[in-house]
Protein backbone atom coordinates (compact mmCIF):
# COMPACT_ATOMS: atom_id res chain seq x y z
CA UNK A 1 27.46 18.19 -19.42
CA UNK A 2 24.41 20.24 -18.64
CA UNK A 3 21.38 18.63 -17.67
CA UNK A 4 17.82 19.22 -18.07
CA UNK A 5 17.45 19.57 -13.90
CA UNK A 6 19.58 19.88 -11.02
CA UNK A 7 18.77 19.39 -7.63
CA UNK A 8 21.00 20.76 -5.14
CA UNK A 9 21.67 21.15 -1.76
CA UNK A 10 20.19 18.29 -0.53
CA UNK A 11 20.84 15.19 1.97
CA UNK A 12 20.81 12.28 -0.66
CA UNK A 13 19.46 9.17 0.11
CA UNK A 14 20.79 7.33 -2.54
CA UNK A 15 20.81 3.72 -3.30
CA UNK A 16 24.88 3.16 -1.63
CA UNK A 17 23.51 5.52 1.62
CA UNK A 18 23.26 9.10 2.72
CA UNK A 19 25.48 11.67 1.24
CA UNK A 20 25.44 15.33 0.11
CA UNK A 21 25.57 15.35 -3.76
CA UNK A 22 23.91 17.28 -6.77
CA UNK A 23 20.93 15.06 -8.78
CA UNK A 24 21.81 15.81 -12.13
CA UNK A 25 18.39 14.94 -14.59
CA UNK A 26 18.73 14.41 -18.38
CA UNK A 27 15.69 13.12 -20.24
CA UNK A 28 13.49 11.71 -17.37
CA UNK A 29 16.40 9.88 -15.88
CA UNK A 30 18.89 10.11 -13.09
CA UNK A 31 22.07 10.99 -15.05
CA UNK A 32 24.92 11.98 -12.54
CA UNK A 33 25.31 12.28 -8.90
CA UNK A 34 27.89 14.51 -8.22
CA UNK A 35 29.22 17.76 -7.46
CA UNK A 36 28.91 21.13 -9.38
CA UNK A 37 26.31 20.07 -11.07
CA UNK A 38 24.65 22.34 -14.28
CA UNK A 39 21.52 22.16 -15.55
CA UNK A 40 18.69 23.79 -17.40
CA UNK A 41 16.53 24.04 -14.30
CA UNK A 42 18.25 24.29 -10.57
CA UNK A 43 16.41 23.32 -7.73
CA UNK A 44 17.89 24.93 -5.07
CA UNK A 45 17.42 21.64 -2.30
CA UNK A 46 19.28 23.44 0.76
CA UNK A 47 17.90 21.85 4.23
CA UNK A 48 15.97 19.53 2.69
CA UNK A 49 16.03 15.61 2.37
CA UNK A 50 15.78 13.78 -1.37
CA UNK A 51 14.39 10.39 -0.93
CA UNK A 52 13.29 7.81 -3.37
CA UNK A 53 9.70 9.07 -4.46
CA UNK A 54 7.54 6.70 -2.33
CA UNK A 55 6.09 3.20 -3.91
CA UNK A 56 2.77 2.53 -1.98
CA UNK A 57 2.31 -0.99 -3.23
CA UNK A 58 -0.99 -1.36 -0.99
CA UNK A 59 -4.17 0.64 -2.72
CA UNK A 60 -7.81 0.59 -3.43
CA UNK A 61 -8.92 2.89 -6.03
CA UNK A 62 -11.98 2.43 -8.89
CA UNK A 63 -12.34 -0.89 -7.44
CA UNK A 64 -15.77 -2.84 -7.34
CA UNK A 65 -17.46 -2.57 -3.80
CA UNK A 66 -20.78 -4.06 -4.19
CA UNK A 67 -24.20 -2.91 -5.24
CA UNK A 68 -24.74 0.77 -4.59
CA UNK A 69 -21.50 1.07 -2.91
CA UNK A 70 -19.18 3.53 -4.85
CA UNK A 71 -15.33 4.04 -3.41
CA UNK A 72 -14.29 7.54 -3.17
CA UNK A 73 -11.21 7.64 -5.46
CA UNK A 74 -10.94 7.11 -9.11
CA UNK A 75 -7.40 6.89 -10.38
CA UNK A 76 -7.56 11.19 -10.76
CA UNK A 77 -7.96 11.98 -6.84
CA UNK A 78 -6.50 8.60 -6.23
CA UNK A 79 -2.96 9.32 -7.94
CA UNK A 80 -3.36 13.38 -7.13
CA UNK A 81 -3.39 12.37 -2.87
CA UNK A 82 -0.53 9.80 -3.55
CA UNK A 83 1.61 12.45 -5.60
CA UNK A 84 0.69 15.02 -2.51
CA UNK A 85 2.26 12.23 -0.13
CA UNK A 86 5.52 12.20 -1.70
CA UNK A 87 4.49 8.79 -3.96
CA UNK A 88 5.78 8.59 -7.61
CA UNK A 89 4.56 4.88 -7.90
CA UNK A 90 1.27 2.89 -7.08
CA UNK A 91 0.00 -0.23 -7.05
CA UNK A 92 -3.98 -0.76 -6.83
CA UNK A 93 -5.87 -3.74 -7.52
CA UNK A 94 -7.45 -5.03 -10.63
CA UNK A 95 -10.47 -6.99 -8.97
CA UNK A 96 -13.07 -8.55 -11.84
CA UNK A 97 -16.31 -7.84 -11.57
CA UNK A 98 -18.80 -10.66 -12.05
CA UNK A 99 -19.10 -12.78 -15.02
CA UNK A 100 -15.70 -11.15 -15.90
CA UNK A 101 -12.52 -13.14 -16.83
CA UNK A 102 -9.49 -11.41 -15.48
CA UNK A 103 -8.26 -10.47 -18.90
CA UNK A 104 -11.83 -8.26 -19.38
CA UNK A 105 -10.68 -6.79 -16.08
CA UNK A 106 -7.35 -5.86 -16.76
CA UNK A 107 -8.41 -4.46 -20.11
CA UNK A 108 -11.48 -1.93 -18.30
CA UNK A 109 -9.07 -1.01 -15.47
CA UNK A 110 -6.41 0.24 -18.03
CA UNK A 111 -8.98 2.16 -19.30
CA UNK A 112 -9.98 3.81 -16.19
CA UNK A 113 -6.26 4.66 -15.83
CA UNK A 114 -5.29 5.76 -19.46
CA UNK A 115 -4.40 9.56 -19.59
CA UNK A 116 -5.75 10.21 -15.55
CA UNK A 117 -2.59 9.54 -13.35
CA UNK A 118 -0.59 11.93 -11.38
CA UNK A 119 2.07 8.97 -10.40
CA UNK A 120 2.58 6.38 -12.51
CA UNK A 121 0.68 3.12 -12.33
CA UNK A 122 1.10 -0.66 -11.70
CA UNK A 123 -1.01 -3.34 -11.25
CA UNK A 124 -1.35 -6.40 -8.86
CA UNK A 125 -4.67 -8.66 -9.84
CA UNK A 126 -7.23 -10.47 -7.52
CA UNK A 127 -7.80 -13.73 -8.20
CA UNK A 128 -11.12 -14.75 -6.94
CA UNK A 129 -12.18 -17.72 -9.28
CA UNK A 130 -10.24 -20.66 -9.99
CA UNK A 131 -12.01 -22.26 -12.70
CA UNK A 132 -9.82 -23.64 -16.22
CA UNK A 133 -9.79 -20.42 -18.31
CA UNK A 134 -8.60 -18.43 -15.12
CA UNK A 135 -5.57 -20.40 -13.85
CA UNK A 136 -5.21 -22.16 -17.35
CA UNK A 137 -5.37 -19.33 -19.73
CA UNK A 138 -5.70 -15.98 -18.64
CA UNK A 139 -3.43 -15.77 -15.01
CA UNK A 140 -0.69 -17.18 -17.13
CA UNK A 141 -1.08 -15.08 -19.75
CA UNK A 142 -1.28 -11.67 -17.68
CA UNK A 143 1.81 -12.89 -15.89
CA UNK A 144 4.19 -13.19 -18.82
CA UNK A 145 2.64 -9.61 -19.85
CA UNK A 146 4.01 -8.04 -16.82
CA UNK A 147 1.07 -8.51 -14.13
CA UNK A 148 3.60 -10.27 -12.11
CA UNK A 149 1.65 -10.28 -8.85
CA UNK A 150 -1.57 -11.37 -7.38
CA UNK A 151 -3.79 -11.38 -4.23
CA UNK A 152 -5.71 -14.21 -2.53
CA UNK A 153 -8.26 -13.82 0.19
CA UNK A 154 -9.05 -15.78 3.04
CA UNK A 155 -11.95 -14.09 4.08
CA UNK A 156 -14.89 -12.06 2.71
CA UNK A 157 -17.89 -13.86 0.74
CA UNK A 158 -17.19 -13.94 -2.59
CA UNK A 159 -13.54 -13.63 -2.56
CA UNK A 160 -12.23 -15.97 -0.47
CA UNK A 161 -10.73 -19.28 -1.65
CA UNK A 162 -11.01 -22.50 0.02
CA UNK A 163 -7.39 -24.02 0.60
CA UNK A 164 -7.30 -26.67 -2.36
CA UNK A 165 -7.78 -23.27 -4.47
CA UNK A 166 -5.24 -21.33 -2.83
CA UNK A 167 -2.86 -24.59 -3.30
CA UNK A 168 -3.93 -24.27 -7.42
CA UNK A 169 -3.78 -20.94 -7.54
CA UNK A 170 0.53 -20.85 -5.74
CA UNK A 171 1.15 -23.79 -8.22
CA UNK A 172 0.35 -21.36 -11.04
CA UNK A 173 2.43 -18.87 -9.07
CA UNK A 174 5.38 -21.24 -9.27
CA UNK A 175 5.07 -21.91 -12.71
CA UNK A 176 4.84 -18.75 -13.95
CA UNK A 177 7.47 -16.92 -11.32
CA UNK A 178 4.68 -14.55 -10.02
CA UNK A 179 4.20 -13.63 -6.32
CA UNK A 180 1.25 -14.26 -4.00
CA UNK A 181 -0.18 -11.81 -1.70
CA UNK A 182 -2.66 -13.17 1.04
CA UNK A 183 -5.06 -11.46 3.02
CA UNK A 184 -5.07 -13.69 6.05
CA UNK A 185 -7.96 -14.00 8.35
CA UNK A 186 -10.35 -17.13 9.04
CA UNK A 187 -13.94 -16.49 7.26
CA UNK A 188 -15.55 -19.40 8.86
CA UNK A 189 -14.25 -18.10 12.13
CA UNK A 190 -15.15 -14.55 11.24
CA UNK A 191 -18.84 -15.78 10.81
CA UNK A 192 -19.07 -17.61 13.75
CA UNK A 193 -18.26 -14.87 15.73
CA UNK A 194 -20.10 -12.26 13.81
CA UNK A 195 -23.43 -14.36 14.20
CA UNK A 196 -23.12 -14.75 17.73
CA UNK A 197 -22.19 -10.98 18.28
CA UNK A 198 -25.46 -10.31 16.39
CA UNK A 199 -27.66 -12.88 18.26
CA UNK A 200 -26.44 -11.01 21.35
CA UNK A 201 -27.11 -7.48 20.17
CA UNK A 202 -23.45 -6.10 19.33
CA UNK A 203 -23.97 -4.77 16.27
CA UNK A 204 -22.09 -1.05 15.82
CA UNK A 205 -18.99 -0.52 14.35
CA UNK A 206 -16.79 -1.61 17.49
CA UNK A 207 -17.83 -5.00 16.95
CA UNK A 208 -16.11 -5.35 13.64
CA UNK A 209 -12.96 -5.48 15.70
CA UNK A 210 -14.14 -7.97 18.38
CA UNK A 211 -15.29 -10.39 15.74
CA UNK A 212 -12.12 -10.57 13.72
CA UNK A 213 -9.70 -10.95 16.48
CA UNK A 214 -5.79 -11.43 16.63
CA UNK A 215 -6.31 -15.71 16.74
CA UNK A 216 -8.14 -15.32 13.54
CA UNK A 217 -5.30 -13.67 11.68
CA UNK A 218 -3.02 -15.70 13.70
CA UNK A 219 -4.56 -18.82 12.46
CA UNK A 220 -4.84 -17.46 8.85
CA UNK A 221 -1.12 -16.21 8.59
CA UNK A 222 0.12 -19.74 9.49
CA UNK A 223 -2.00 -21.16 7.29
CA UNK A 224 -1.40 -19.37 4.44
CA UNK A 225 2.64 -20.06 5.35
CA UNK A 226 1.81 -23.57 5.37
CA UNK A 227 -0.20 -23.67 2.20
CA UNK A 228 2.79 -21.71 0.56
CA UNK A 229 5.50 -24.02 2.08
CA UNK A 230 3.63 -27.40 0.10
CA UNK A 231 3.55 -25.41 -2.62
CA UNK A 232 6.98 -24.35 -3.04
CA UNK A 233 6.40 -20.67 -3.16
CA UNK A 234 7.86 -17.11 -1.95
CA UNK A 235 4.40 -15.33 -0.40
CA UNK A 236 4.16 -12.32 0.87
CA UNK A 237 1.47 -11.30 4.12
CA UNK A 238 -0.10 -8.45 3.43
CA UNK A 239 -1.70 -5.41 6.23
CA UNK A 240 -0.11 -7.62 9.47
CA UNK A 241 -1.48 -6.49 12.38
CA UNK A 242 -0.16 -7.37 15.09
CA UNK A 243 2.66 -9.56 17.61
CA UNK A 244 1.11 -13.07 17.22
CA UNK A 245 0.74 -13.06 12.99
CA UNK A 246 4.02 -11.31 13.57
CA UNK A 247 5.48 -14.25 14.96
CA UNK A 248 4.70 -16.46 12.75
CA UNK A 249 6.43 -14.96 9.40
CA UNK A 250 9.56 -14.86 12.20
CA UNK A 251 9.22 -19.03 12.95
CA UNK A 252 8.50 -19.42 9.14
CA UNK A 253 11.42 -17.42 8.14
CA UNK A 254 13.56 -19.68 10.66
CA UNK A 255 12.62 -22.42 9.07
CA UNK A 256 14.33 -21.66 5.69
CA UNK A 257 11.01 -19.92 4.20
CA UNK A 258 10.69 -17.41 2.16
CA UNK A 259 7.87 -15.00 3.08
CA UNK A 260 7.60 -11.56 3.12
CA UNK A 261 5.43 -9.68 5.08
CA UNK A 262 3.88 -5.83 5.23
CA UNK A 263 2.29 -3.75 7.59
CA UNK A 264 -0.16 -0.28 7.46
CA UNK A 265 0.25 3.20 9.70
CA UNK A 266 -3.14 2.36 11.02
CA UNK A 267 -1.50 -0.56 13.25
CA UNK A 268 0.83 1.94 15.11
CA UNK A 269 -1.36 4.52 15.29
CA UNK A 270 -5.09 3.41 16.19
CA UNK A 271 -6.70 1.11 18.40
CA UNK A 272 -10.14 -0.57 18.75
CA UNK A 273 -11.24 1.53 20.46
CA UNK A 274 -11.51 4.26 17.45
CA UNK A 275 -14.42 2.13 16.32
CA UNK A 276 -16.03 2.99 19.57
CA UNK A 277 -16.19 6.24 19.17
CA UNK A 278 -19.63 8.01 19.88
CA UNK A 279 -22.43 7.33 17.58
CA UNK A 280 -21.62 6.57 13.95
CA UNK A 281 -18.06 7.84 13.87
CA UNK A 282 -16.37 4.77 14.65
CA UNK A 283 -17.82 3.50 11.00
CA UNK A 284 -14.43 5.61 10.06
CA UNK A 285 -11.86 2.85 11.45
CA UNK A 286 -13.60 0.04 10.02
CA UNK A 287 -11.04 -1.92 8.55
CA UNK A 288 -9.66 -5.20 7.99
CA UNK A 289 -7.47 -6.40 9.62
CA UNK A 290 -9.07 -3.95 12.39
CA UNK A 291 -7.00 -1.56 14.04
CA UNK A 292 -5.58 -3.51 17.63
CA UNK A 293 -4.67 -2.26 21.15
CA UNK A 294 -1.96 -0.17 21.87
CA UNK A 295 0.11 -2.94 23.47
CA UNK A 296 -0.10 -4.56 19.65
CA UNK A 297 1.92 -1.43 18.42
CA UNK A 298 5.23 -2.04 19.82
CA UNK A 299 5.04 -5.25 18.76
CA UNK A 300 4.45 -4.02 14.68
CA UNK A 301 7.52 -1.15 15.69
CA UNK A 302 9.69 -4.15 16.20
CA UNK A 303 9.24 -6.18 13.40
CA UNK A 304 9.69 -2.73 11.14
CA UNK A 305 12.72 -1.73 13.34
CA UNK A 306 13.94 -5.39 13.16
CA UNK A 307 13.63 -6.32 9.17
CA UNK A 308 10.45 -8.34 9.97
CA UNK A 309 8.55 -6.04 7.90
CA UNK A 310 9.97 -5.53 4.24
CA UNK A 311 6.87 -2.80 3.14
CA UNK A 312 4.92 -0.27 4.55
CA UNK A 313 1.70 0.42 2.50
CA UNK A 314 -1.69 2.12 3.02
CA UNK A 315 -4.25 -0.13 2.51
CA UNK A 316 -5.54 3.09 1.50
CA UNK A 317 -9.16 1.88 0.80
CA UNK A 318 -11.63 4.94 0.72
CA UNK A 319 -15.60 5.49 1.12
CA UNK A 320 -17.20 8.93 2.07
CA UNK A 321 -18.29 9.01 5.30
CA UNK A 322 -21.50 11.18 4.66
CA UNK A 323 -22.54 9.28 1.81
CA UNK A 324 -25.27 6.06 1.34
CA UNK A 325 -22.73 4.98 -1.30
CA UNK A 326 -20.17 4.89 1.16
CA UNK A 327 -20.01 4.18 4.92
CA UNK A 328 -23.72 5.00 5.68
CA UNK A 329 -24.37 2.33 3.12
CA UNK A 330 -28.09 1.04 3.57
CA UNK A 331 -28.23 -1.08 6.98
CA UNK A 332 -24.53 0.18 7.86
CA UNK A 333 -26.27 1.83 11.03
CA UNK A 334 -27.83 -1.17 12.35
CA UNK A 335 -24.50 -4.05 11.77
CA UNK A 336 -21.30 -3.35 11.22
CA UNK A 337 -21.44 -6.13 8.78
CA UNK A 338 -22.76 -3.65 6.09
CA UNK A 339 -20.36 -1.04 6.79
CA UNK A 340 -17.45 -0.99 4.11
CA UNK A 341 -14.68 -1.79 4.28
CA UNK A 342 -11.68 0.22 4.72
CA UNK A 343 -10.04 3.90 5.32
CA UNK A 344 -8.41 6.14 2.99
CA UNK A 345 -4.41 6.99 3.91
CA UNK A 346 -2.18 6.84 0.55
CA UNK A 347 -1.88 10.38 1.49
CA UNK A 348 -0.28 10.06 5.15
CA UNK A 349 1.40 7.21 5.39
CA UNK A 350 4.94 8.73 4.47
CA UNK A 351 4.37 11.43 6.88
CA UNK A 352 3.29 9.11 9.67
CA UNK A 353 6.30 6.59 9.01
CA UNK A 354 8.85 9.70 8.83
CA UNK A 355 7.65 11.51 11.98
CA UNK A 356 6.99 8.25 14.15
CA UNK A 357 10.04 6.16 12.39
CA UNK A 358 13.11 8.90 11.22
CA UNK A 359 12.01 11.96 13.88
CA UNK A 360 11.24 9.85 16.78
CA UNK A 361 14.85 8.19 16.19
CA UNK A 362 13.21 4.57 15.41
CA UNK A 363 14.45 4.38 11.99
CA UNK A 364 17.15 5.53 9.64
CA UNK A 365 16.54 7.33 6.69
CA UNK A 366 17.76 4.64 4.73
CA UNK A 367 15.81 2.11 6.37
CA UNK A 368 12.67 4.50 5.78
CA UNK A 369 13.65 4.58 1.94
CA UNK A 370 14.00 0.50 2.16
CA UNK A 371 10.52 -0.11 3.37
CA UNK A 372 8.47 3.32 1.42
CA UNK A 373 10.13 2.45 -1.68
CA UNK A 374 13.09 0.08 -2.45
CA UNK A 375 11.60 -2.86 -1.41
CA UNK A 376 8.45 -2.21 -3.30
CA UNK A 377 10.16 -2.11 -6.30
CA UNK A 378 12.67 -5.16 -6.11
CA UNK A 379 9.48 -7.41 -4.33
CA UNK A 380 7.39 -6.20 -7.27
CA UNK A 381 9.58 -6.04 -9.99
CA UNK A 382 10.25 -2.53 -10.71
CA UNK A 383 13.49 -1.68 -9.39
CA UNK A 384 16.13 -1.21 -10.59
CA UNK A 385 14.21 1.51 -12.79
CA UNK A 386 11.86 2.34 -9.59
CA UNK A 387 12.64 2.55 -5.60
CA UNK A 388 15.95 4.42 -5.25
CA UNK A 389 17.86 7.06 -6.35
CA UNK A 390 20.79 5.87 -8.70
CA UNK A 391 22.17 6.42 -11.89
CA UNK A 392 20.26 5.08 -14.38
CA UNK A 393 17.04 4.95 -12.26
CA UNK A 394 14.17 6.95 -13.08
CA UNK A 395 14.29 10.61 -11.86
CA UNK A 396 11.42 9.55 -9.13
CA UNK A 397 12.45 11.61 -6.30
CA UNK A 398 10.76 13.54 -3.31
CA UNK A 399 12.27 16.51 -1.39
CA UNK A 400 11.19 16.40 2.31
CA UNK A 401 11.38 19.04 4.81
CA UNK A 402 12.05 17.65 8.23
CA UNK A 403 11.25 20.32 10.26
CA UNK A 404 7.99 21.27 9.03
CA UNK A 405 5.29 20.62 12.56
CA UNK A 406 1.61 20.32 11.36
CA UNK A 407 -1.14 18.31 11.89
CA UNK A 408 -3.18 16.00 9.56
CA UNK A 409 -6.21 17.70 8.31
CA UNK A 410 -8.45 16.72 6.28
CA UNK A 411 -8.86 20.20 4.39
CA UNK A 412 -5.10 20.12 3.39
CA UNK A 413 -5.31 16.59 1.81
CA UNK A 414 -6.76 15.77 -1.87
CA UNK A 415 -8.21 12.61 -1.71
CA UNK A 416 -11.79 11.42 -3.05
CA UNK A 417 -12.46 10.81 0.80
CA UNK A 418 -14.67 13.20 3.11
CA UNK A 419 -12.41 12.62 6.27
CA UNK A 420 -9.31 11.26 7.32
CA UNK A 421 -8.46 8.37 10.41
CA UNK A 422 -5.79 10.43 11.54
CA UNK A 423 -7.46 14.04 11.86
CA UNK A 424 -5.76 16.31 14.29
CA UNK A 425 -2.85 14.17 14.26
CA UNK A 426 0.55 15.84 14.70
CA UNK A 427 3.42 14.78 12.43
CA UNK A 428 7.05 16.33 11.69
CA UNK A 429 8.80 15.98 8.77
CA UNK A 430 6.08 16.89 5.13
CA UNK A 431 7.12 16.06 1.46
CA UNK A 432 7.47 19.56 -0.06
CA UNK A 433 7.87 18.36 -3.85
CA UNK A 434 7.59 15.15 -5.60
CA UNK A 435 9.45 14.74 -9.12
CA UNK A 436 8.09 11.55 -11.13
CA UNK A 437 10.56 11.01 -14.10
CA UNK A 438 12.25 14.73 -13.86
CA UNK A 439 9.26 16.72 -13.66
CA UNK A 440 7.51 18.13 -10.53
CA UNK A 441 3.72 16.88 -9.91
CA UNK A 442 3.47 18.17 -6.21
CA UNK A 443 5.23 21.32 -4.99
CA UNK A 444 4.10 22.56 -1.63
CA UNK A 445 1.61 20.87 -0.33
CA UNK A 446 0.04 21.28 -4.58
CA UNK A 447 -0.48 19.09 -7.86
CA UNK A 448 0.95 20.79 -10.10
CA UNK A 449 1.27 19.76 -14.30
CA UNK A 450 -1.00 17.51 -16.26
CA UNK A 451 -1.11 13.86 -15.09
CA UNK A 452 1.82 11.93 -16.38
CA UNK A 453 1.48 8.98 -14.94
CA UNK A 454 2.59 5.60 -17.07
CA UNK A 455 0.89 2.33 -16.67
CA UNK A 456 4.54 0.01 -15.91
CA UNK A 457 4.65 -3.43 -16.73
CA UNK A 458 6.68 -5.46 -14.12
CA UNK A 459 9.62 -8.37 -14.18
CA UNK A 460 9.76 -10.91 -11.62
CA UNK A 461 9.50 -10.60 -7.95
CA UNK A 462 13.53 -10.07 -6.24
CA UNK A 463 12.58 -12.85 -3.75
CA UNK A 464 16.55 -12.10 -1.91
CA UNK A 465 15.54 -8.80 -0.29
């Protein structure tokens, strides 16, 4: 049998562990894994690693920020910077704008994405109404169409839910076998804190961490959990921070529970303190949940070391930095409550997980290939067509070089974004080609090809990860 592509050479990471085999490729598809492989096209693998092309189920891209606030990615740059980070697969959110029903916002979001994608393209929704048509009609509707997942807030005006609509919202969710995301942190206490913080004059971009504190996700997170466990539904907490939210997934899960749980590079990496940085800069860590102390990051290492944490995602959320349409939004200089929201990092995350994880001896490459990809795909279902390489499975698979030193610049990365969080930082281990469906859209360091990218419509969550 010849193939259309062979890879060869490489250390396999393959769905039953870590061998040395040939990738045989016939129409878009993993064929054969074997030996003596022959195909059309040989890529000659030697000293490399092949690992299931990453599945960053956590992203931001075209999404509505508010008035004269623009984010920095549309799904082009968006999908080009995820394809350059060794991802085959995202998921962004599909957030209505207002006076939208969720259907109108799925429609004008598959727009944005028809014919622009370097990876290929799923999406979660946000449900931020819970009126009759919403949970009666269209979330129902969107969910038997493949949309089979869907984020609540807790916080933020305009988005958040009050707990009764939560409750409605999870009984829709266990109707319809869809799973709920939560973004867990207190807005009442949020505002209580930020309008004391103002009264007393702490207004830059530090103070977006000391007004959303650990106790306020704490609180959240067990709230959610509890909210979830009268409902009767599998829930999964998304961007966890730190120990104490940490801890309460654990007790939940030893109570019989099903929850799931996910955490960002950002929370082993920075700190607080990067908001304090001098002047304006600190505007480039503002994020939420915010970035912790270092003590928090052992903590996070554990839970991902210890099965506590099935993902690892991005949150990549991007705004320029240089730009009145991004972080120097109008007022954004005088509170942190106008800065937006978030930091761009679809691009880095692999890196950061594979040279502070599989380098630094925390994690196994199969554990690495569990939390990047696999579980992505089963939690969000995709797999088995998505997450690992297996016969049968689509050819989604990215060659790494693990010796390859370098540090993160923001010159050598292709997102919409003016800067990067983790500038100057020094990584080992770099994604040297990613293959989506048998044909190469990054080679070194490069996009390379027109976008491919498919918009995938999803089964029902895998809730026995």
């Amino acid at each position: 049998m010849t193939h259309d592509t062979v890879i060869t050479g490489a250390r396999v990471v393959a769905a039953s562990g870590t061998t040395m085999c040939d990738i045989g490729i016939t129409q878009g598809q993993i064929a054969t894994l074997g030996s003596a492989l022959t195909g059309t096209e040989v890529i000659d693998a030697t000293g490399l690693i092949a690992l299931p092309g990453g599945i960053d189920s956590h992203v931001h891209i075209s999404q509505p920020s508010g008035p004269g606030i623009e984010m920095a990615d549309d799904f082009i740059s968006g999908t080009r910077a995820a394809a350059c980070g060794g991802n085959t697969t995202i998921l962004p959110f599909c957030l209505p704008e207002d006076g939208q029903t969720l259907r109108e916002a799925v429609a004008a979001y598959r727009k944005k994405a028809e014919g622009n994608c370097m990876t290929d393209v799923a999406f979660h929704l946000i449900v931020k109404q819970t009126d009759p048509v919403t949970l009666g009609q269209d979330l129902p509707a969107l969910i038997r169409a493949g949309y089979t997942s869907f984020k609540v807030f807790m916080t933020y005006a305009g988005l958040a839910l009050s707990d009764r609509q939560i409750l409605d919202v999870m009984a829709v969710a266990k109707e319809q076998n869809a799973m709920v995301m939560v973004h867990a942190e207190n807005e009442d206490a949020i505002e209580f804190l930020r309008d004391r913080a103002e009264r007393e004059g702490e207004t830059g971009p530090y103070h977006h961490a000391t007004t959303r504190p650990i106790p306020v996700e704490r609180e959240a997170t067990h709230r959610a959990i509890s909210l979830a466990e009268i409902a009767g539904v599998p829930l999964t907490i998304v961007h966890v921070s730190n120990g104490e939210a940490t801890e309460e997934i654990v007790r939940a899960r030893a109570r019989g529970l099903t929850v799931f749980a996910e955490t960002c590079p950002q929370y082993i990496t920075l700190t607080a303190s990067d908001l304090d940085r001098d002047g304006f800069d600190g505007a480039k860590y503002v994020c939420s949940p915010p970035p912790r102390t270092a003590d928090e990051w052992p903590k996070i290492w554990a839970g991902i070391e210890q099965g506590t944490f099935d993902l690892f995602s991005s949150d990549h959320c991007p705004f320029r930095f240089n730009d009145t349409a991004g972080k120097d939004a109008p007022g954004a200089r005088t509170s942190f409550r106008n800065i937006p929201n978030g930091i761009p990092g679809v691009e880095t995350r692999l890196p950061i997980l594979f040279s502070e994880g599989v380098v630094a001896g925390r994690l196994s490459l199969e554990r690495f290939a569990a939390i990047t990809a696999t579980n992505h795909a089963r939690l969000y279902g995709l797999y088995p067509r998505k997450g690992a390489i297996m016969v049968g499975a689509d050819a989604d698979i990215t060659l790494w070089d693990p010796t390859v030193t370098k540090p993160i610049r923001q010159h050598d990365l292709h997102h919409g974004s003016d800067y990067t969080p983790w500038e100057g930082f020094e990584v080992t281990g770099w994604p040297v080609r990613t293959i989506l469906r048998g044909k190469s859209v990054m080679q070194d360091g490069h996009p390379v090809g027109p976008p491919m990218g498919e918009h995938l419509e999803r089964g029902a969550p895998d809730v026995q990860l």
